[in-house]
PDB file of N, CA and C in Angstrom:
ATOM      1  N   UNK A   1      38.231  -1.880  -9.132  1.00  0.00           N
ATOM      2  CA  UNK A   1      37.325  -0.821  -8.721  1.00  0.00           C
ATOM      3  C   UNK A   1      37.926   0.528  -9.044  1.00  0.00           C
ATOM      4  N   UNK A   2      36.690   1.427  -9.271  1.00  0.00           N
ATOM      5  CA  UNK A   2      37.818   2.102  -9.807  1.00  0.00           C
ATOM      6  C   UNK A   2      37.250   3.659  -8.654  1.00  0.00           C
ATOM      7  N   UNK A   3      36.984   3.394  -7.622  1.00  0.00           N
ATOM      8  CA  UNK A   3      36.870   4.261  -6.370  1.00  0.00           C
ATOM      9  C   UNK A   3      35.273   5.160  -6.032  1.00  0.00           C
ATOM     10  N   UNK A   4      34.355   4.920  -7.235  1.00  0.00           N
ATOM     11  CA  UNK A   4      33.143   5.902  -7.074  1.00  0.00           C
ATOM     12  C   UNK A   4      32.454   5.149  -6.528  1.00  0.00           C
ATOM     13  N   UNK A   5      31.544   6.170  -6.917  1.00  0.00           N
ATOM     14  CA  UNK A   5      30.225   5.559  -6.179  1.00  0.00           C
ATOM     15  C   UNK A   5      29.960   4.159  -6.217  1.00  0.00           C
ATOM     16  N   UNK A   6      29.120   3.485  -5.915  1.00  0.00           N
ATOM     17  CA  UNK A   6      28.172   2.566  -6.667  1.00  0.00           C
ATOM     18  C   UNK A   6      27.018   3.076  -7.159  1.00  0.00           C
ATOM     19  N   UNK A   7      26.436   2.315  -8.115  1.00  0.00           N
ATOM     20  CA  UNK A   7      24.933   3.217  -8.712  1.00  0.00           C
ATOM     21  C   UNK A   7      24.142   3.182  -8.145  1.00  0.00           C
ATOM     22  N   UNK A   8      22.907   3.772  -7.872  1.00  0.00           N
ATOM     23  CA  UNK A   8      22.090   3.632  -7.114  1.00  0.00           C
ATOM     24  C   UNK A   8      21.138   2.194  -7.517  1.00  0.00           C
ATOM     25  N   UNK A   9      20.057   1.577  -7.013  1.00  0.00           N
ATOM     26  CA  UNK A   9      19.506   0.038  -7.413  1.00  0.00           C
ATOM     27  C   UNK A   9      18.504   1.512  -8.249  1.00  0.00           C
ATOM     28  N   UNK A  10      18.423   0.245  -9.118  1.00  0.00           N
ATOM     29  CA  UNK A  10      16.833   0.575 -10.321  1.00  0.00           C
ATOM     30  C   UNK A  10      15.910   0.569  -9.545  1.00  0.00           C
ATOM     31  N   UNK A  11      15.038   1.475 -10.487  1.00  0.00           N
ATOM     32  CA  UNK A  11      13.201   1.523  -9.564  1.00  0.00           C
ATOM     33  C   UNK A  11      12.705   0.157  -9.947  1.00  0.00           C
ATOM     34  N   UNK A  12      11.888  -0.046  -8.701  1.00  0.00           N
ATOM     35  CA  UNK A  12      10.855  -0.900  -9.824  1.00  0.00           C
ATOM     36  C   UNK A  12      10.070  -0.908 -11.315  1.00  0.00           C
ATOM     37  N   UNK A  13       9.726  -1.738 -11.982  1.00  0.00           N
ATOM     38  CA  UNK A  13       9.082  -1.653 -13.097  1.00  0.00           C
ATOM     39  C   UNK A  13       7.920  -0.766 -12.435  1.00  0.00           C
ATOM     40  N   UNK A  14       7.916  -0.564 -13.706  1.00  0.00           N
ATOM     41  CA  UNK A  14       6.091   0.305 -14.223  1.00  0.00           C
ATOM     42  C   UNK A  14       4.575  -0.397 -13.145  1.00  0.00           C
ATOM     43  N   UNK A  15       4.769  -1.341 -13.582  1.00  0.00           N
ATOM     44  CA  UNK A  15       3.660  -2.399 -13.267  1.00  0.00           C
ATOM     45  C   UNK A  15       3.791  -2.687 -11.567  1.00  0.00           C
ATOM     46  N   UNK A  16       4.805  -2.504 -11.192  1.00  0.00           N
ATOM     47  CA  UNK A  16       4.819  -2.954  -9.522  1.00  0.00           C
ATOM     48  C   UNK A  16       4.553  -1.702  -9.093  1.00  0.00           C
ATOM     49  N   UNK A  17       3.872  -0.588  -9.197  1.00  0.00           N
ATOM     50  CA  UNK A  17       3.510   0.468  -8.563  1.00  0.00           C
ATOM     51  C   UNK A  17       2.464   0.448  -8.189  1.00  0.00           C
ATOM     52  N   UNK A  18       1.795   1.106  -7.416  1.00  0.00           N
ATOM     53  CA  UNK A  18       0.347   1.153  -6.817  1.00  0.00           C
ATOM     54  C   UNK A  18      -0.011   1.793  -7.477  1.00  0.00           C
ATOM     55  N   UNK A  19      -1.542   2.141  -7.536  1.00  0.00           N
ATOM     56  CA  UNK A  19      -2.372   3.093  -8.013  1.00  0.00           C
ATOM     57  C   UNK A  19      -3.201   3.648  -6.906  1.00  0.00           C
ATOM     58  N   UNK A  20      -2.839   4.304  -6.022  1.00  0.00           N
ATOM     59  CA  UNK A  20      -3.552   4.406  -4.726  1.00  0.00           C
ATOM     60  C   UNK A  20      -5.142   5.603  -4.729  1.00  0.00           C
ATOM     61  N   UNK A  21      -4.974   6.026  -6.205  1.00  0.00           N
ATOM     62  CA  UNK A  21      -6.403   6.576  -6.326  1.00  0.00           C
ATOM     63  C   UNK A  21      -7.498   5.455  -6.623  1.00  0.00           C
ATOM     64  N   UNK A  22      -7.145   4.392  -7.334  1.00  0.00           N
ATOM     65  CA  UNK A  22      -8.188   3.549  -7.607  1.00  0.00           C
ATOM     66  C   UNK A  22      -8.955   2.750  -6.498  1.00  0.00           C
ATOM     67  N   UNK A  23      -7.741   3.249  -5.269  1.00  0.00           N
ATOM     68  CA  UNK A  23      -8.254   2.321  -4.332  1.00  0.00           C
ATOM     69  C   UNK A  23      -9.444   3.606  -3.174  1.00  0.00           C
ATOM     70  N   UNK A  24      -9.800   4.847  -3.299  1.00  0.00           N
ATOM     71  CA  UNK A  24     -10.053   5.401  -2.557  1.00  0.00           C
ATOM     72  C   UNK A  24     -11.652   5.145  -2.561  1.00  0.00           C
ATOM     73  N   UNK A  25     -12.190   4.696  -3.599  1.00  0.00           N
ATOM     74  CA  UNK A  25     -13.719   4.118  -3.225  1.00  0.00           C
ATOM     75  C   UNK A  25     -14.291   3.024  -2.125  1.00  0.00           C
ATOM     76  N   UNK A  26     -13.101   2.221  -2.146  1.00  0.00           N
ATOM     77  CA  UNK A  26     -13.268   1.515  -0.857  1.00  0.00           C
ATOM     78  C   UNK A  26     -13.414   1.799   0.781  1.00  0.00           C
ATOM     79  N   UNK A  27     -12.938   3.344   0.596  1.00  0.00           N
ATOM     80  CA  UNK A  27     -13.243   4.044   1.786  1.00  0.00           C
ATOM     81  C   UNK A  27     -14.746   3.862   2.604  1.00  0.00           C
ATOM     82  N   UNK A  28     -14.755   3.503   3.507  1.00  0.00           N
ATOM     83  CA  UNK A  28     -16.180   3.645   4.434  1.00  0.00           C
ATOM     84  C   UNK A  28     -16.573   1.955   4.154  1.00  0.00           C
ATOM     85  N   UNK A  29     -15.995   0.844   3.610  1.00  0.00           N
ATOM     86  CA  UNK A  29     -16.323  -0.136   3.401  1.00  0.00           C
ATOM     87  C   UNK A  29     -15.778  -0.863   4.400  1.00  0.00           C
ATOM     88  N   UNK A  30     -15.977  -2.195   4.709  1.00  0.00           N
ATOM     89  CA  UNK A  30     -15.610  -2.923   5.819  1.00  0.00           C
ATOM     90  C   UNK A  30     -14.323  -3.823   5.370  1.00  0.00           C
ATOM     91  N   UNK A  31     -13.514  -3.844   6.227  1.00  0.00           N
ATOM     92  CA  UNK A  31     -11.976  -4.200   5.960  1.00  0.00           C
ATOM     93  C   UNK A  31     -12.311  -5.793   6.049  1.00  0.00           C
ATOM     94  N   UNK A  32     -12.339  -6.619   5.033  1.00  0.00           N
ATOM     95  CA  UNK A  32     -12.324  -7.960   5.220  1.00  0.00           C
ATOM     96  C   UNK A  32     -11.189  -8.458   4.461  1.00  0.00           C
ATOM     97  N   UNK A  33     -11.250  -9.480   3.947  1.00  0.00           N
ATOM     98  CA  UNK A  33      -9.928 -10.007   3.342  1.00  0.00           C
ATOM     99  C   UNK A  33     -10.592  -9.815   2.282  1.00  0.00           C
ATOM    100  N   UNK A  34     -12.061 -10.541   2.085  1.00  0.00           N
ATOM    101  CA  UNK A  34     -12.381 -10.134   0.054  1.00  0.00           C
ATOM    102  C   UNK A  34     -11.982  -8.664  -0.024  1.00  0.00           C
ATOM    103  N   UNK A  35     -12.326  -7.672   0.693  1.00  0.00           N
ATOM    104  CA  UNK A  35     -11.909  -6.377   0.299  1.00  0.00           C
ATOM    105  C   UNK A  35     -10.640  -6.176   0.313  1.00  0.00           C
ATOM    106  N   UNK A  36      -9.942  -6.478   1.319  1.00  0.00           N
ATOM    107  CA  UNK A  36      -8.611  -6.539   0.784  1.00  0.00           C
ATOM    108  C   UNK A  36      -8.193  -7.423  -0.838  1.00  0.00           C
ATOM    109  N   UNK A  37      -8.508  -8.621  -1.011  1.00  0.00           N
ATOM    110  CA  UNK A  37      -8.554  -9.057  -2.336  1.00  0.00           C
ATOM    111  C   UNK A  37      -8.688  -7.855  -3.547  1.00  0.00           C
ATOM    112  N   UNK A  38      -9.902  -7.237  -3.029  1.00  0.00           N
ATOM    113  CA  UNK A  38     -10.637  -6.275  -4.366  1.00  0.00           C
ATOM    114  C   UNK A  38      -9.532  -5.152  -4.158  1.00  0.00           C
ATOM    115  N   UNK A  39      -9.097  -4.886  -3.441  1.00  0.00           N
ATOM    116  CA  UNK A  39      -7.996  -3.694  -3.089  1.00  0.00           C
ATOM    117  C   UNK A  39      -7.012  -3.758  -4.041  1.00  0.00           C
ATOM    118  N   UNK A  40      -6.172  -5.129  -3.693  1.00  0.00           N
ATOM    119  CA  UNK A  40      -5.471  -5.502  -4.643  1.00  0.00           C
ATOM    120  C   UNK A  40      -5.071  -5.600  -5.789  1.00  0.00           C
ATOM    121  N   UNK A  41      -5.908  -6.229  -6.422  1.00  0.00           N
ATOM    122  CA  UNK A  41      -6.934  -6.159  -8.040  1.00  0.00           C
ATOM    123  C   UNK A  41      -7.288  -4.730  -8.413  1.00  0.00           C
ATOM    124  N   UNK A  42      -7.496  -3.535  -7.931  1.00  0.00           N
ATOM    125  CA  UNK A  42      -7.712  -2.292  -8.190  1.00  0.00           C
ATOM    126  C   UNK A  42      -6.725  -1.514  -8.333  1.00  0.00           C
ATOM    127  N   UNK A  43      -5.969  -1.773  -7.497  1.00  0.00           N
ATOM    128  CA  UNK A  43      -4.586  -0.394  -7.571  1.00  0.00           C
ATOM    129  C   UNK A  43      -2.950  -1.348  -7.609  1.00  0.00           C
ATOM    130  N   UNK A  44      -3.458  -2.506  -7.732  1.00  0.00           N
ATOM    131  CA  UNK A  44      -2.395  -2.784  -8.853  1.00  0.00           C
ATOM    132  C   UNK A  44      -0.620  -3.291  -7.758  1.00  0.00           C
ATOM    133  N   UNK A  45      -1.423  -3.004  -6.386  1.00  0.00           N
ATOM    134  CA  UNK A  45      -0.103  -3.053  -5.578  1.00  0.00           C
ATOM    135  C   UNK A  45      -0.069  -4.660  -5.454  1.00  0.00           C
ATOM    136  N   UNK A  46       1.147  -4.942  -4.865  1.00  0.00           N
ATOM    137  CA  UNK A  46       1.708  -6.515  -4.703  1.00  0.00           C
ATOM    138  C   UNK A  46       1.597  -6.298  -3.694  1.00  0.00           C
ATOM    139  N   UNK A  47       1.926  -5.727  -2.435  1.00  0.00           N
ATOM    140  CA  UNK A  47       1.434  -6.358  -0.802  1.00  0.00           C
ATOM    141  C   UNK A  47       0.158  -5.373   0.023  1.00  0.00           C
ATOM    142  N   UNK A  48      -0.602  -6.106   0.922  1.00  0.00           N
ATOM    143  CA  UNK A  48      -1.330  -4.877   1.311  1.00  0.00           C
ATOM    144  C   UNK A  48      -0.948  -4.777   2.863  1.00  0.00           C
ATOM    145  N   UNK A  49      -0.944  -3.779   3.413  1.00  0.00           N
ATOM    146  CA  UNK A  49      -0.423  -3.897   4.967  1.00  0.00           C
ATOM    147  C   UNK A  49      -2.123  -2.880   5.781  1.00  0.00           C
ATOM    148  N   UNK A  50      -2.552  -3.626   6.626  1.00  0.00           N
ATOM    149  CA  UNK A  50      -3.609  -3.202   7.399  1.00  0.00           C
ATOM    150  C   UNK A  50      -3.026  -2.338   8.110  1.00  0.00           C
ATOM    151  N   UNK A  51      -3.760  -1.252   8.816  1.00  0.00           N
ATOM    152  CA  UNK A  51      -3.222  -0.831   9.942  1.00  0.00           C
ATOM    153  C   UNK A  51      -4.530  -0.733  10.988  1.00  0.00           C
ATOM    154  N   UNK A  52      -4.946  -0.887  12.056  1.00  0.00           N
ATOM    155  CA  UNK A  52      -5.550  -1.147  12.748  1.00  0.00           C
ATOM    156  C   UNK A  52      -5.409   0.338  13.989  1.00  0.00           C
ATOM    157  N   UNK A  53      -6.779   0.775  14.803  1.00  0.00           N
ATOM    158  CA  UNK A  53      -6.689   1.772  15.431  1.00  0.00           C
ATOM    159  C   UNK A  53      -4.983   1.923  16.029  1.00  0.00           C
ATOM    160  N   UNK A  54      -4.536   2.635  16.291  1.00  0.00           N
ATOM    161  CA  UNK A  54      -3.302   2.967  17.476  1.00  0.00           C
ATOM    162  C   UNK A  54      -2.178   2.149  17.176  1.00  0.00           C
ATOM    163  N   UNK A  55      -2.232   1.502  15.761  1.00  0.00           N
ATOM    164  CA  UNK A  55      -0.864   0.618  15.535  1.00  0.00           C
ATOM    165  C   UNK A  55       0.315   1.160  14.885  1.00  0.00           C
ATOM    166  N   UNK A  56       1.301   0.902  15.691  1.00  0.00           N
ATOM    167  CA  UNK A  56       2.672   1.769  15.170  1.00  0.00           C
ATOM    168  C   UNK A  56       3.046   1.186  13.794  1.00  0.00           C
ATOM    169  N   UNK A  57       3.140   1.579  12.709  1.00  0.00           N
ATOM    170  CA  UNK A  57       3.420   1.077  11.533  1.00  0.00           C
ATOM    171  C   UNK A  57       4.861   1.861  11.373  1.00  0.00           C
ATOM    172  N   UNK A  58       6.157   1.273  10.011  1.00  0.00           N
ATOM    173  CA  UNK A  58       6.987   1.654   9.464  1.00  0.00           C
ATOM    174  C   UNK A  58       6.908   3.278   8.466  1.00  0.00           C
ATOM    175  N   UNK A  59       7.933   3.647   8.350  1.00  0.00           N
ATOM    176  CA  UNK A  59       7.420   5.060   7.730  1.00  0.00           C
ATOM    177  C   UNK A  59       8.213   4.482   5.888  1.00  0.00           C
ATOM    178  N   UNK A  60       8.677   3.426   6.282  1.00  0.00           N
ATOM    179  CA  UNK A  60       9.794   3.431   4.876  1.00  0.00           C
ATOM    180  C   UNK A  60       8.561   3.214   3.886  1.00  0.00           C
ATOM    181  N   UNK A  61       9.153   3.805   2.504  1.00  0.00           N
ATOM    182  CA  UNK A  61       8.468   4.257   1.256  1.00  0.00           C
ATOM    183  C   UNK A  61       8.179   2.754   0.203  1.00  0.00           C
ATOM    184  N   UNK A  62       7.187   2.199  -0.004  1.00  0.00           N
ATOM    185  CA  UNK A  62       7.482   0.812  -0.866  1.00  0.00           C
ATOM    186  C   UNK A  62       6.292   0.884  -1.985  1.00  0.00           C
ATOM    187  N   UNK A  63       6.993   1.590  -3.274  1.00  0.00           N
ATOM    188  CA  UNK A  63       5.946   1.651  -4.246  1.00  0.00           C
ATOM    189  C   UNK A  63       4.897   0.477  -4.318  1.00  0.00           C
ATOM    190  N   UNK A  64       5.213  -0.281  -4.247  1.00  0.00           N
ATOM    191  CA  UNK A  64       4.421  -1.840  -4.773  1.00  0.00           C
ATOM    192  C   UNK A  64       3.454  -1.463  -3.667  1.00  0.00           C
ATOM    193  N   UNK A  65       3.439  -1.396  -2.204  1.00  0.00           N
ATOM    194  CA  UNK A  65       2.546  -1.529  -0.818  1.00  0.00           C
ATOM    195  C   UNK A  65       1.317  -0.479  -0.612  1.00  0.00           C
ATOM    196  N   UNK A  66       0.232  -1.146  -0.557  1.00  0.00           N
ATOM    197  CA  UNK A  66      -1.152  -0.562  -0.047  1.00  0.00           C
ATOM    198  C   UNK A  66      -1.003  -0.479   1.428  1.00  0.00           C
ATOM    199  N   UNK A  67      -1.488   0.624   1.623  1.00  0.00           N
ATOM    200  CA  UNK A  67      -1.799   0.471   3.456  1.00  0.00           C
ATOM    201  C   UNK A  67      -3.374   0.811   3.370  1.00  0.00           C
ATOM    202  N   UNK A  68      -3.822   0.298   3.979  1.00  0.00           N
ATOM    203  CA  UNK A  68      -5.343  -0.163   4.052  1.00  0.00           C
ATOM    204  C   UNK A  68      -5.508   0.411   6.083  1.00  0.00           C
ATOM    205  N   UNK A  69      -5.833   1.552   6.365  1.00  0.00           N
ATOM    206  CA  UNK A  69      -6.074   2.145   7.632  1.00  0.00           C
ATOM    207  C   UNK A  69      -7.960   2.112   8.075  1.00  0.00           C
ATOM    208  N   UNK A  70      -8.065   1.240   8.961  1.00  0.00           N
ATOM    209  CA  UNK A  70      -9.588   0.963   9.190  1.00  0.00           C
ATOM    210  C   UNK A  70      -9.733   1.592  10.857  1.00  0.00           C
ATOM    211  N   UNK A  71     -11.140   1.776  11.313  1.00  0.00           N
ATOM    212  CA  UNK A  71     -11.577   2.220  12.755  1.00  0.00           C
ATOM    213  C   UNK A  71     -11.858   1.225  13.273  1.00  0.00           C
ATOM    214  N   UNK A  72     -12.285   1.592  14.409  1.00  0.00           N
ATOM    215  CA  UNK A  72     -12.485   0.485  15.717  1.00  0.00           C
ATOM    216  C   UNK A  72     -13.966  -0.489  15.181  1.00  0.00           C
ATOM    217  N   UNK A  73     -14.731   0.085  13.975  1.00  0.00           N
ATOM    218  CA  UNK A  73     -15.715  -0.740  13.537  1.00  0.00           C
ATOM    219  C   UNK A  73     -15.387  -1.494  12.234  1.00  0.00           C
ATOM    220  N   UNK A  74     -13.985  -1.441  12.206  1.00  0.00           N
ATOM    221  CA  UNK A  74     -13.623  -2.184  11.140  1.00  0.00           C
ATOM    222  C   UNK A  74     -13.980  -1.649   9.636  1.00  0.00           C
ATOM    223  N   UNK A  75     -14.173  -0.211   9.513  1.00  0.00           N
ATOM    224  CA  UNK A  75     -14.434   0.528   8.356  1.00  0.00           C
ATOM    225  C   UNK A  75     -13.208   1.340   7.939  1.00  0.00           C
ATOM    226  N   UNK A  76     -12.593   0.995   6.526  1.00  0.00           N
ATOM    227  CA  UNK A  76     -12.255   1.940   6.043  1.00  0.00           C
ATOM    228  C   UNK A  76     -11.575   2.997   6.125  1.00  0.00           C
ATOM    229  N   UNK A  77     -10.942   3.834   6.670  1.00  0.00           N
ATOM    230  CA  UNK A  77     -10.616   5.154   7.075  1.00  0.00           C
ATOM    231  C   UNK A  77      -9.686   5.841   5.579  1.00  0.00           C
ATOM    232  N   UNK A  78      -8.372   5.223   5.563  1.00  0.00           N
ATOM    233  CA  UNK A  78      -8.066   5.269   4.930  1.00  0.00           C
ATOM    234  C   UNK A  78      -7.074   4.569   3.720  1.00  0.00           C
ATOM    235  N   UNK A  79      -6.657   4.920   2.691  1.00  0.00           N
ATOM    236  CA  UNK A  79      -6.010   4.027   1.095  1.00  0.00           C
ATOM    237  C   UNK A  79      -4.766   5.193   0.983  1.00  0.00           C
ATOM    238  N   UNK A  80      -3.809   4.034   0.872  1.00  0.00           N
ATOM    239  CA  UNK A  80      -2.485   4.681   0.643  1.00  0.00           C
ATOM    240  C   UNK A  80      -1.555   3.842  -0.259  1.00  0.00           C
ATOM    241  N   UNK A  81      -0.506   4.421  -1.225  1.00  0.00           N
ATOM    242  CA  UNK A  81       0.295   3.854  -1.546  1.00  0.00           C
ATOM    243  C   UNK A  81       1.488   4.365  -0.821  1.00  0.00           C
ATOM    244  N   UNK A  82       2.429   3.033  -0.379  1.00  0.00           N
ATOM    245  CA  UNK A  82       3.819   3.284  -0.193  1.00  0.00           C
ATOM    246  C   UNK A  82       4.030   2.431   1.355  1.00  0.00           C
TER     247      UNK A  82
END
């Protein structure tokens, strides 16, 4: 060893990033799993994480991750990457 740093880890590829604009039409739509499916398929992310009225979610940053934020009628609110 020769005492420095270590390097920092690589980004993810290109392709494991979200596209979290493609997903903003889904807004006002009803949070089901096909929509989650179509979510998926649109912006390109590998996991999707719901968040549900008043639920404490993580703040850490994960290019690949959709957050999918719906209301108490199960609509939509809001599309996020990270």
């Amino acid at each position: 060893m020769d005492g420095g740093a270590e390097p920092a880890p690589l980004p993810p590829p290109a392709e494991a990033a979200c596209n979290g604009d493609a997903g903003q039409s889904f807004v006002g739509q009803t949070a089901t799993a096909e929509t989650g499916a179509a979510l998926l398929r649109a912006t390109g992310a590998r996991t999707l994480r719901w968040v549900a009225p008043g639920m404490a979610v993580t703040m850490d940053y994960r290019p690949d991750r959709l957050t999918v934020s719906y209301d108490g009628a199960m609509k939509i609110e809001r599309v996020s990457c990270g």
